[in-house]
Protein backbone atom coordinates (compact mmCIF):
# COMPACT_ATOMS: atom_id res chain seq x y z
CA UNK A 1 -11.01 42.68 64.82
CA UNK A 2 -14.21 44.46 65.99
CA UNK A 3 -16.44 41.93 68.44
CA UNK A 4 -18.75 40.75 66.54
CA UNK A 5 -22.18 39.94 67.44
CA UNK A 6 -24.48 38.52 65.15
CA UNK A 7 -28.62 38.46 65.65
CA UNK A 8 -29.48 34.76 66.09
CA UNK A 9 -31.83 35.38 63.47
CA UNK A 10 -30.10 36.32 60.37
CA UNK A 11 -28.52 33.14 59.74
CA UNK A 12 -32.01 31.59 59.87
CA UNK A 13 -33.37 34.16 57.80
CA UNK A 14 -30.50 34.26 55.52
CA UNK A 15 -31.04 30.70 54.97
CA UNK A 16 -34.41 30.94 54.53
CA UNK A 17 -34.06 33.31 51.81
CA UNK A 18 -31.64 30.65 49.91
CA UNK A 19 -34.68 28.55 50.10
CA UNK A 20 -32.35 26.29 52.67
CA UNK A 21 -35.45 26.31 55.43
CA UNK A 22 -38.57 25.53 53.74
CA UNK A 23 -40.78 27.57 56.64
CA UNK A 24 -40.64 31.32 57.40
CA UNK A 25 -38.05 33.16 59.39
CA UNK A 26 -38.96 35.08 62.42
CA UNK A 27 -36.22 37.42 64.07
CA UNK A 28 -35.11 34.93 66.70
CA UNK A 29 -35.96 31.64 68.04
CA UNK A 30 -37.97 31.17 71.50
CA UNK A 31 -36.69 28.51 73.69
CA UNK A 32 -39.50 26.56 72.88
CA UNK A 33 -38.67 26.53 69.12
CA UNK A 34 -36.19 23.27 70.28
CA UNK A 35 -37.48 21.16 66.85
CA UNK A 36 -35.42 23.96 65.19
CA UNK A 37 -32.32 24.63 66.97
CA UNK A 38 -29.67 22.36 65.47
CA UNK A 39 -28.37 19.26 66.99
CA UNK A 40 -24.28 19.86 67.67
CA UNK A 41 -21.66 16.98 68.05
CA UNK A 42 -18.16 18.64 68.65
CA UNK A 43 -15.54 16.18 68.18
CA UNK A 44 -11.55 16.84 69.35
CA UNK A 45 -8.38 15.02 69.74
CA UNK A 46 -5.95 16.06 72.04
CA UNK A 47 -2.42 17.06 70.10
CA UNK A 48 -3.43 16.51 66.28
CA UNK A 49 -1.65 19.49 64.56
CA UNK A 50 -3.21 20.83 61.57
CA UNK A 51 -1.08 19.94 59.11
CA UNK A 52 -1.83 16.19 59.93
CA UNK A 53 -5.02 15.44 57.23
CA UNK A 54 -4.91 14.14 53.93
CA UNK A 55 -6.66 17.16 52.37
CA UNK A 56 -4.34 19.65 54.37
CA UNK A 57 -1.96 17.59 51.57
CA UNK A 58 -0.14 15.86 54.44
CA UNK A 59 1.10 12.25 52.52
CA UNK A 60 2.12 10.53 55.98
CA UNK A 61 -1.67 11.23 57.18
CA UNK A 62 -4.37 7.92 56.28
CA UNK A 63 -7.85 10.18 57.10
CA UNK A 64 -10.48 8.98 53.92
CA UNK A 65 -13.28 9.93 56.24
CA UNK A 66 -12.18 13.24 57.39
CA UNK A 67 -10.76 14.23 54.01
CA UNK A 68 -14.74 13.63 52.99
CA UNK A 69 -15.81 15.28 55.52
CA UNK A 70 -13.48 18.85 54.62
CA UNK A 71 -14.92 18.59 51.17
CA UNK A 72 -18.58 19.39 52.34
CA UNK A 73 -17.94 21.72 55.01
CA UNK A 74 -16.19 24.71 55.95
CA UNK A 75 -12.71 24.53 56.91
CA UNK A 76 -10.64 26.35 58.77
CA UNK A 77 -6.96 26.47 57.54
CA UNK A 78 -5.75 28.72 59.81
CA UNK A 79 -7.23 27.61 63.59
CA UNK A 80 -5.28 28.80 66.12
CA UNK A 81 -5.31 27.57 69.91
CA UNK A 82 -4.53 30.59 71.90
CA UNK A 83 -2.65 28.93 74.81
CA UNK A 84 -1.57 25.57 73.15
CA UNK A 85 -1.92 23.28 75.96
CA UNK A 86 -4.85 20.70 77.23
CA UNK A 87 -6.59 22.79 80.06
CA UNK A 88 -6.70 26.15 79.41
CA UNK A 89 -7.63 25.13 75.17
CA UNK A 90 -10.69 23.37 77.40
CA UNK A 91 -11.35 26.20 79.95
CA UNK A 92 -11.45 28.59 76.45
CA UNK A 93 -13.60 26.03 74.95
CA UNK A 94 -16.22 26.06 77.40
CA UNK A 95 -15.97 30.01 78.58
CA UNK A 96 -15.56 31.23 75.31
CA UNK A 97 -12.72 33.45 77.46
CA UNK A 98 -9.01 34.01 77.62
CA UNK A 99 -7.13 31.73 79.71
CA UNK A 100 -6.39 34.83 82.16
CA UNK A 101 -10.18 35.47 82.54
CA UNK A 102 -11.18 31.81 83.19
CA UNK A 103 -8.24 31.16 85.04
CA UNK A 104 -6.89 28.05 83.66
CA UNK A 105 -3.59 29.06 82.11
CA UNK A 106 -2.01 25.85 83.41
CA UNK A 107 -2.71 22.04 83.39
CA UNK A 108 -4.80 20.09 86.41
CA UNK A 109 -6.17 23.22 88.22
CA UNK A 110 -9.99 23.34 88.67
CA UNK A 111 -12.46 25.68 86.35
CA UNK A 112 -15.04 27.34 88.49
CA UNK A 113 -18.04 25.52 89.03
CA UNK A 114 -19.94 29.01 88.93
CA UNK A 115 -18.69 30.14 85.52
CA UNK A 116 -21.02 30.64 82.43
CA UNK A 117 -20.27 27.58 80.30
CA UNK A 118 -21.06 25.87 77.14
CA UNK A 119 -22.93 22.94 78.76
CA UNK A 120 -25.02 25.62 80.75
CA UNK A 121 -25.77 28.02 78.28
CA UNK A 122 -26.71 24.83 75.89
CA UNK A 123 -28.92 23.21 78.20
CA UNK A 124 -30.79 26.39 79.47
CA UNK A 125 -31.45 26.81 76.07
CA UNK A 126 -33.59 23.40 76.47
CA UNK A 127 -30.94 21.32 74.82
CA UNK A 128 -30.35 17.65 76.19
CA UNK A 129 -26.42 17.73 77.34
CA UNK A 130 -23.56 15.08 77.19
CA UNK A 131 -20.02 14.97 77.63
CA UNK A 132 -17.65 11.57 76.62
CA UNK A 133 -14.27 11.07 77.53
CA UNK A 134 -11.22 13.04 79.21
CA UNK A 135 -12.50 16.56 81.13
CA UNK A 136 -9.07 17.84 82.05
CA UNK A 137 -10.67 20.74 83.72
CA UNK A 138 -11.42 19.55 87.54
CA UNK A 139 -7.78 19.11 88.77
CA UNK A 140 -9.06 17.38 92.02
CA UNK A 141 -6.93 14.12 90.93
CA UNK A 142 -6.34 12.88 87.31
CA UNK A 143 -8.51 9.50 87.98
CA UNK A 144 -11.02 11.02 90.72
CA UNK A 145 -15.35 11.08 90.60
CA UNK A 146 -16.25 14.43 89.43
CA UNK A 147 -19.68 15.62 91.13
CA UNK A 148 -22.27 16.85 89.34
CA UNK A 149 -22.05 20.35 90.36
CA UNK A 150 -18.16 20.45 88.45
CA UNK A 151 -19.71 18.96 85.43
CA UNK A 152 -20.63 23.04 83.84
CA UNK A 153 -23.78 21.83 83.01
CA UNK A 154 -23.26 18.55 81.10
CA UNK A 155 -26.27 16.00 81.93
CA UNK A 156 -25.18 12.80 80.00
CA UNK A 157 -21.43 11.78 81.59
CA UNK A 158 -18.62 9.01 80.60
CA UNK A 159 -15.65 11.00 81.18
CA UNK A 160 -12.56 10.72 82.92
CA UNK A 161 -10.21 13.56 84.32
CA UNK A 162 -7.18 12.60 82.76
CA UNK A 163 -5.46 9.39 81.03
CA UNK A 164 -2.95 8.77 78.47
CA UNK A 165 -3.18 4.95 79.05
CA UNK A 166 -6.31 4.13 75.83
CA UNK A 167 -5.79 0.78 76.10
CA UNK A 168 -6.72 0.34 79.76
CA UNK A 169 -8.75 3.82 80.29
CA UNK A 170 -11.07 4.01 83.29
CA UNK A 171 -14.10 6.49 83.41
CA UNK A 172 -17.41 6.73 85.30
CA UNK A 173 -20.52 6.67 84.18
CA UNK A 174 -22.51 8.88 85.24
CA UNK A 175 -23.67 9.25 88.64
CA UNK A 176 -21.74 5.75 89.40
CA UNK A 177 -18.92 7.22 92.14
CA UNK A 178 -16.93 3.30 90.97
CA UNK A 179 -15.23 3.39 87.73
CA UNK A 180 -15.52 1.59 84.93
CA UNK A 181 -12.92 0.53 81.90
CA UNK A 182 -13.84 1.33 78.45
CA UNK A 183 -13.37 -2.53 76.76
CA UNK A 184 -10.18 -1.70 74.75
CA UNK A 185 -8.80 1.07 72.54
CA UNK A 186 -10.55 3.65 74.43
CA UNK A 187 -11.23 6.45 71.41
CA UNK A 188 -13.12 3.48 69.90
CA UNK A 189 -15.49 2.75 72.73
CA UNK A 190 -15.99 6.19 73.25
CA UNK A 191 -17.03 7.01 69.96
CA UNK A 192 -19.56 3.83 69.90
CA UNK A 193 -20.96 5.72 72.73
CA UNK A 194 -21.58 8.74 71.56
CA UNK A 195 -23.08 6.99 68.02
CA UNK A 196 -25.11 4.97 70.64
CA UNK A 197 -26.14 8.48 72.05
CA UNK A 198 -26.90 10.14 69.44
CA UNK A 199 -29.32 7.36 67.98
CA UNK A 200 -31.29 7.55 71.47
CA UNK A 201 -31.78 11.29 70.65
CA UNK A 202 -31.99 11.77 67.26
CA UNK A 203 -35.80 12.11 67.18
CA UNK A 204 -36.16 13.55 70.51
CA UNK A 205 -38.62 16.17 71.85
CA UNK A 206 -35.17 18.45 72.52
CA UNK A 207 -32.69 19.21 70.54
CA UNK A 208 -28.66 17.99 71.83
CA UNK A 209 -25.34 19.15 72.27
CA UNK A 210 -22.55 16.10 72.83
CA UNK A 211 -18.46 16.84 73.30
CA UNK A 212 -16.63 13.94 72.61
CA UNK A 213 -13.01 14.28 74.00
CA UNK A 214 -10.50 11.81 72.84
CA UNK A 215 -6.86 11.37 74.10
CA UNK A 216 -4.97 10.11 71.06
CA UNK A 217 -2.83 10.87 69.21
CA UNK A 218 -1.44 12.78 72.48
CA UNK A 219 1.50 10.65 73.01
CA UNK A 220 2.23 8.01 73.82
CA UNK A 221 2.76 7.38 69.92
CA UNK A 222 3.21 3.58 69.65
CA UNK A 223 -0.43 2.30 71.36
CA UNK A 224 -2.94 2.60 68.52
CA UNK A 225 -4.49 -0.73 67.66
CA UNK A 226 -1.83 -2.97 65.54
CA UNK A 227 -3.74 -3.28 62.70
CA UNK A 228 -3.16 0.23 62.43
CA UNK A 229 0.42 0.52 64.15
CA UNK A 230 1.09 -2.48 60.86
CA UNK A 231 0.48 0.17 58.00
CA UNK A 232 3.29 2.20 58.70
CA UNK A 233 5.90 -0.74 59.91
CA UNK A 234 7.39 -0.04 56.03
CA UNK A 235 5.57 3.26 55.32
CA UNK A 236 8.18 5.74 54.13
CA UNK A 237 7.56 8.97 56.37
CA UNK A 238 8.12 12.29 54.60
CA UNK A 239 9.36 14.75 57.35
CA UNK A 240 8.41 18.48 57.82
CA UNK A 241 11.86 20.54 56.37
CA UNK A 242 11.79 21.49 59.71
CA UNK A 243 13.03 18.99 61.53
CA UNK A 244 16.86 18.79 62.55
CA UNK A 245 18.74 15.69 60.69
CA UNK A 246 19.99 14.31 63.98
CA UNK A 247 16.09 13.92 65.43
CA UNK A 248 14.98 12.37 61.65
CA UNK A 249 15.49 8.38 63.22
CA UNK A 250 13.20 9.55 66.17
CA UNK A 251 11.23 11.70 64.59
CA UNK A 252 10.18 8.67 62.09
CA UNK A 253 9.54 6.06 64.73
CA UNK A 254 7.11 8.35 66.97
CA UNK A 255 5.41 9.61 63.75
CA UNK A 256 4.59 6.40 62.30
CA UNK A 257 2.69 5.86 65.72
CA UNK A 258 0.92 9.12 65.50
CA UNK A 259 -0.34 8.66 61.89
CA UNK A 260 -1.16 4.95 63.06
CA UNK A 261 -3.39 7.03 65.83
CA UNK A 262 -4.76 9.27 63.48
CA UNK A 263 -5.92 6.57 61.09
CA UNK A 264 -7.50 4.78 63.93
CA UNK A 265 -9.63 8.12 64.56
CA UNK A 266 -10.44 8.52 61.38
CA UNK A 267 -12.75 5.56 61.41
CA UNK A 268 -14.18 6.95 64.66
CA UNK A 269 -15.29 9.62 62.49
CA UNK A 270 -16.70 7.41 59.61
CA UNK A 271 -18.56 5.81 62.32
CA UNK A 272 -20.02 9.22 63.74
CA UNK A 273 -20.69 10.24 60.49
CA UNK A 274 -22.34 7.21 59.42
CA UNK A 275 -24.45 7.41 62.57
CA UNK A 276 -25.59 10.64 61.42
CA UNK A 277 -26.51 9.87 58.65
CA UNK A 278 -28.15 7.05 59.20
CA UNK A 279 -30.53 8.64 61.72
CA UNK A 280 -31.84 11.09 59.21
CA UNK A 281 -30.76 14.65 61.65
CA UNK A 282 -27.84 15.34 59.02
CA UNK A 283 -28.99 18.78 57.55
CA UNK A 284 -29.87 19.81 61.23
CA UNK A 285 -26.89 18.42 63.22
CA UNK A 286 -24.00 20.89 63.31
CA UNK A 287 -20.57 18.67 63.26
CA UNK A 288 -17.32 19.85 64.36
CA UNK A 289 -13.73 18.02 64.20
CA UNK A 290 -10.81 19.84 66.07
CA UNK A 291 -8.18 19.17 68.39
CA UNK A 292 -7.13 20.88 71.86
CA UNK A 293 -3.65 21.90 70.63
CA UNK A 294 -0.72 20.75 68.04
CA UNK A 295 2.92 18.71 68.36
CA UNK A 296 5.85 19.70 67.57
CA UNK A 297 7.13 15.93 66.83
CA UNK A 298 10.73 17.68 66.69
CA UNK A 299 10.03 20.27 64.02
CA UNK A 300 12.59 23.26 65.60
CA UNK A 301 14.00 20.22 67.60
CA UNK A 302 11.48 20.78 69.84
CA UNK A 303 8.53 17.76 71.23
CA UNK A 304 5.42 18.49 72.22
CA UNK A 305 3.08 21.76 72.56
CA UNK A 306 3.08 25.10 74.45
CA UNK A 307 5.28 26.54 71.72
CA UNK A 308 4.17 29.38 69.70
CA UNK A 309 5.17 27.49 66.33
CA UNK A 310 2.42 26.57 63.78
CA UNK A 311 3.22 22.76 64.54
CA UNK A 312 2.17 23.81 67.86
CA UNK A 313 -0.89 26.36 67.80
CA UNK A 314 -2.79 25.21 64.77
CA UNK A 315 -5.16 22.34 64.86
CA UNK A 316 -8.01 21.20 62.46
CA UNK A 317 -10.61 22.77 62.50
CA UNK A 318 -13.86 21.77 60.22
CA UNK A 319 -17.38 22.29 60.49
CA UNK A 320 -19.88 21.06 58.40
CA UNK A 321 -23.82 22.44 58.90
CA UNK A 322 -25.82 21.49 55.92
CA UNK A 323 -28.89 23.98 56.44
CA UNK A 324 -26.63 26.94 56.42
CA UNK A 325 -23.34 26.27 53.42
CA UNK A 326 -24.59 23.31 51.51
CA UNK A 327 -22.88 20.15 50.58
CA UNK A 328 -19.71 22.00 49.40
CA UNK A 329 -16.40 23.26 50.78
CA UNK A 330 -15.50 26.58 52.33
CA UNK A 331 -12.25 27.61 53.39
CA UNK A 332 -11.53 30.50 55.48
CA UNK A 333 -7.76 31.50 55.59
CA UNK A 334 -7.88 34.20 58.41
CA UNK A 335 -6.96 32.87 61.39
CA UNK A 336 -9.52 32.32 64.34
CA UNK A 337 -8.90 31.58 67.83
CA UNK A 338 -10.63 28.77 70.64
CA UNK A 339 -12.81 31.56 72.58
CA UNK A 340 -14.37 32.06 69.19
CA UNK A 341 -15.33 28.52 69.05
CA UNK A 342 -18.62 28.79 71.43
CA UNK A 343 -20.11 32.44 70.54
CA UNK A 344 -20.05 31.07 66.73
CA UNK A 345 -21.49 27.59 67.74
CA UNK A 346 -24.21 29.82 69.89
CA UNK A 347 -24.76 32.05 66.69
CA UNK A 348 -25.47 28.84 64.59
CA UNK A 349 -27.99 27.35 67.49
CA UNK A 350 -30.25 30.71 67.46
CA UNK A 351 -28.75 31.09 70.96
CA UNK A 352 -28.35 34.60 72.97
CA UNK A 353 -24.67 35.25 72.92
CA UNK A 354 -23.87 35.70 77.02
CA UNK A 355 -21.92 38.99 77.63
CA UNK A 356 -19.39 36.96 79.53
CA UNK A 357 -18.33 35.37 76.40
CA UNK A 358 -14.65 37.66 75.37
CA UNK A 359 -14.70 35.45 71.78
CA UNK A 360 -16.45 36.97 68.25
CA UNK A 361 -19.50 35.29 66.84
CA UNK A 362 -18.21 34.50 63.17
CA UNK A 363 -21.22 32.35 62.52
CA UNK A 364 -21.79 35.24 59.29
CA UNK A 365 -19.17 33.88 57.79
CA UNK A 366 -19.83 30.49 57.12
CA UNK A 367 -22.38 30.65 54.40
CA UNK A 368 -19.50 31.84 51.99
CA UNK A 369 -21.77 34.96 51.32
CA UNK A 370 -19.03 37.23 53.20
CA UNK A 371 -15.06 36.77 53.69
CA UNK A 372 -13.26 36.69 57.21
CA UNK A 373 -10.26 38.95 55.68
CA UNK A 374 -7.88 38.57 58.63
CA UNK A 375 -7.48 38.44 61.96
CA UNK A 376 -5.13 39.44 64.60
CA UNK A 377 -5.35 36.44 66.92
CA UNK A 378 -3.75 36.31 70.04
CA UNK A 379 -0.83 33.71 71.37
CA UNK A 380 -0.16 32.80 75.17
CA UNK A 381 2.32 31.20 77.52
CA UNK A 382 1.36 32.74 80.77
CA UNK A 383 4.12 30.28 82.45
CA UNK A 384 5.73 27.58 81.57
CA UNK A 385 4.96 24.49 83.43
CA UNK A 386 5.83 20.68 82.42
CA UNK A 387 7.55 19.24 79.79
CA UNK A 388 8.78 22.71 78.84
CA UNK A 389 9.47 24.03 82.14
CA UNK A 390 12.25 26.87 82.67
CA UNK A 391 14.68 24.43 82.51
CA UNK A 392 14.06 22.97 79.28
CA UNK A 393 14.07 26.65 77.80
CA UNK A 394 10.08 27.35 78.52
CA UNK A 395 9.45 30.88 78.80
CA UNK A 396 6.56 33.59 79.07
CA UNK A 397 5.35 34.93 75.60
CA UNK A 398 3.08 36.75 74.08
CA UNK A 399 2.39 36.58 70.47
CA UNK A 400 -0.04 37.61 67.31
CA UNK A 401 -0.64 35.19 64.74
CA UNK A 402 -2.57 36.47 61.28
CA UNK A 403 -2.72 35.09 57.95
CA UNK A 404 1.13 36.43 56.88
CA UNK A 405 3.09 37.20 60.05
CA UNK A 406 3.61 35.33 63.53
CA UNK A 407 4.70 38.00 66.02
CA UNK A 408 5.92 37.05 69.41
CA UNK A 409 7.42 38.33 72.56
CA UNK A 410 8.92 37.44 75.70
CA UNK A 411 9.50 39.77 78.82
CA UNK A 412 13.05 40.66 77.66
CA UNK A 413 11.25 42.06 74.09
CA UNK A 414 10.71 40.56 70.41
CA UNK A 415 11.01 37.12 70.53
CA UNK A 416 10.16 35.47 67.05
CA UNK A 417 8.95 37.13 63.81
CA UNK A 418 7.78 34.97 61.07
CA UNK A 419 6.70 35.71 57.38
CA UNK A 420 4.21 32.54 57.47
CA UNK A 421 3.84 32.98 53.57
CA UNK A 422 7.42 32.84 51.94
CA UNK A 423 8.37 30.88 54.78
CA UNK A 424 5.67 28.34 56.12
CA UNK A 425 7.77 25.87 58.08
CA UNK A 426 9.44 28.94 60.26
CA UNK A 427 13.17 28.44 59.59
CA UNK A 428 13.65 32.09 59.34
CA UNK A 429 13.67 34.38 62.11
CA UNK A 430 12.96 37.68 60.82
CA UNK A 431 13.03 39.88 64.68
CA UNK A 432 16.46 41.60 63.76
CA UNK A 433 16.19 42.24 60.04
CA UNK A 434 15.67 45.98 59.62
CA UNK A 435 14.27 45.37 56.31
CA UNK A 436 11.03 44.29 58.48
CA UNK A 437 10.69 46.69 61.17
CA UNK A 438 7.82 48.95 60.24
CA UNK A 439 5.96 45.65 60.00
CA UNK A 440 7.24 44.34 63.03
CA UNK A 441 6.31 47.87 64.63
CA UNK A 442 2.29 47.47 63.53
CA UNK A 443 2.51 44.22 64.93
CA UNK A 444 3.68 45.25 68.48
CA UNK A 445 0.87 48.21 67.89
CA UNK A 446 -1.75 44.87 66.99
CA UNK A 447 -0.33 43.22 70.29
CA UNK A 448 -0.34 45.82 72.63
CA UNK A 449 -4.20 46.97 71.72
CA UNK A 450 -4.91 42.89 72.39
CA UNK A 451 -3.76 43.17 75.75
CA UNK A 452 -5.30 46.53 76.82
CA UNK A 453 -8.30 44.82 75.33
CA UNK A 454 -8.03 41.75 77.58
CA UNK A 455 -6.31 43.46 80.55
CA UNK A 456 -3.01 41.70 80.02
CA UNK A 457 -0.40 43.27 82.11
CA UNK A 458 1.81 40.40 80.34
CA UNK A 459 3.78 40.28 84.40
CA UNK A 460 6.09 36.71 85.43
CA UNK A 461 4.36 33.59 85.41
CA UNK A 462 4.82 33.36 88.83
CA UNK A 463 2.55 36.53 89.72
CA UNK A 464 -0.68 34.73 88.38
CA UNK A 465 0.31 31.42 89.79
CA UNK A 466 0.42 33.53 93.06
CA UNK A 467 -3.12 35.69 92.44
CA UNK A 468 -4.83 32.38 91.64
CA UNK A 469 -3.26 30.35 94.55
CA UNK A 470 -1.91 27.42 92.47
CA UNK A 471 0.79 25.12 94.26
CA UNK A 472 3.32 24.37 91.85
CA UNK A 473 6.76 21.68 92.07
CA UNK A 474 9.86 22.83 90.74
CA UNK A 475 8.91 22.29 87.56
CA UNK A 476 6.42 24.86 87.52
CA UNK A 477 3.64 22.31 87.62
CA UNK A 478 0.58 21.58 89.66
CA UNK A 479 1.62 18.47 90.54
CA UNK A 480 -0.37 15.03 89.12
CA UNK A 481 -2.54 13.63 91.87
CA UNK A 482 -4.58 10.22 90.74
């Protein structure tokens, strides 16, 4: 797809012809103009795959609030993280670039300080700043102070690097260089927070932008609260057709742990929500709900993320923006990828699109008024690293996902080839079937005009961990310092 670029005024005045702003439109907003710009709370999980929502018609998934949320907003069915792993979805986030233009292609390496980021370009802007919860983006020690000047702009700070331990989570607040525990389940706290947060500004003289970063329902699966861990002690699990019979057993003890998670977050967004509401900013606040990257949860026989499976790469992905699509529900079905995330949040905002920024503004499309048709959007392992390291079968790929077809290579050739309609769980490899090779051929075409694009030589893992200077163990990761 063409970059697109959209004039920070014609969602304004587009609006304003609906009769959605009651004052005139001008062609663009000055910085001054804060008592305009939207509010924006962004909202992710870390590993909550799409599919794993009530309204996405999942039956294992208990999400009342979020399901409420999807039917007054505009969803995204199809939202694809590029490189589905924690950093480099967060270095993507922030950059609005590719993980081989910001650098982070791997976990616990450090994202310039000097790059053009979210929290900077927001707060230039005149917006007030804030950032709750795990960072994942420093890589000078998973439990470590981060200084202000590695913070990318964010003013308000609770955040720890790293933790998968939410019952006994440590962060610092602040300028404070001692941690401090959140009291319990930390996702809860954390979200009481950024309520607590966004009461304090609600009325203010600027206009905010808060990230709240949870770690759930990243595993490990069985440490949500037990009052939500006791719903599904007798639930009866309905597994993807995906997943091997020999893995079912395991597959239904960690999943009734993940949906227990998921519940437990789904409050945390009634309580956001609520907050919202309550404060009187909800036409003006833009909300999003995502998640940094999928699970596998043994679809394929295969655990975690880094895959280029759907159970992998897609997350939720809703965003809800009164002033602009009403109290109703849009879907878009062409995919979208992360760097896309901030140019379209900066569209919404009224905010000059930096020409750093590799993503497309599709801020145009969320009014309904005109369709996303498709999208070619681009998959990435640039090495494999961790839990799915080259001796667990972890390889280099490169991949396109659009609305029908997931295309993927490795550096031997064709990898994977998926007709994501007639067959949306992926059982059927479709790379050798002749029947399929003109479309596999536009594909390659779509792939191999991405990577001139981005400057993607697509070379061994090993070459960029060399050009960047990351240390890695035998594993192929940077190893965990605390």
């Amino acid at each position: 797809m063409e970059k697109t670029k959209i004039d920070p005024g014609f969602l304004l005045c587009s609006a304003a012809a609906l009769g959605i702003f009651a004052a005139g439109c001008n062609s663009g907003r000055s910085n001054e103009d804060n008592e305009q710009r939207p509010n924006v709370v962004f909202v992710f999980a870390d590993q909550w795959r799409a599919q794993a929502t009530g309204f996405a018609g999942d039956p294992n998934a208990i999400t009342p609030a979020i399901d409420k949320l999807a039917s007054e907003s505009v969803v995204f069915s199809a939202a694809v993280c590029n490189a589905p792993v924690s950093s480099p979805y967060r270095g993507s986030l922030l950059t609005g670039r590719y993980p081989l233009s910001h650098g982070i292609f791997m976990n616990d390496v450090s994202l310039d300080p000097e790059i053009n980021s979210m929290g900077k370009i927001y707060r230039e802007a005149g917006y007030k700043t804030a950032y709750i919860g795990k960072w994942h983006l420093d890589g000078h020690g998973r439990s470590a102070w981060i200084p202000p000047e590695r913070r990318q702009g964010f003013g308000y700070w609770k955040v720890l690097e790293c933790t998968h331990n939410y019952n006994n989570s440590l962060y610092y607040d602040n300028d404070d260089t001692i941690s401090s525990k959140w009291q319990g389940y930390d996702a809860y706290y954390q979200t009481l927070d950024a309520a607590n947060f966004i009461r304090e500004h609600a009325r203010g003289e600027k206009p905010f932008l808060m990230l709240l970063s949870w770690g759930p329902p990243h595993n490990p699966y069985n440490t949500a609260p037990e009052e939500y861990q006791k719903k599904y002690e007798n639930f009866d699990i309905q597994l993807r057709p995906n997943v091997p019979e020999q893995l079912r057993e395991k597959a239904i003890t960690d999943l009734k742990g993940y949906y227990a998670h998921i519940n437990a977050l789904d409050e945390c967004i009634d309580i956001l929500l609520g907050t919202i509401e309550d404060a009187g900013i909800k036409e003006n606040t833009i909300f999003v709900f995502t998640s940094d990257h999928g699970d596998m949860l043994y679809s394929h026989g295969m655990e975690r993320k880094q895959k280029p499976f759907d159970e992998s790469i897609l997350v939720p992905f809703i965003l809800r923006y009164p002033a602009i699509h009403e109290a109703r529900n849009i879907t878009i079905e062409a995919p979208v990828g992360t760097p896309d995330i901030l140019p379209t949040l900066l569209g919404l905002s009224g905010i000059k699109i930096p020409e750093s920024i590799e993503g497309d503004d599709l801020s145009v499309y969320l009014s309904g008024r005109k369709k996303l048709v498709d999208n070619n959007i681009l998959i990435l392992s640039v090495t494999p690293f961790g839990e799915w390291n080259r001796s667990r079968g972890g390889i280099e790929y490169r991949g396109i996902r659009n609305r029908r077809y997931t295309y993927v290579r490795n550096l031997e050739g064709p990898w994977l080839f998926f007709d994501n309609i007639k067959d949306p769980f992926q059982k059927v490899n479709l790379v050798n079937d002749n029947k399929y090779a003109g479309f596999k051929r536009k594909l390659e075409k779509a792939l191999q005009k991405k990577l001139k694009e981005l400057k993607d030589e697509f070379l061994p893992g090993q070459k960029y961990i060399d050009k960047w200077g990351y240390k890695v163990d035998e594993t192929g990761t940077v190893p965990y310092r605390q």
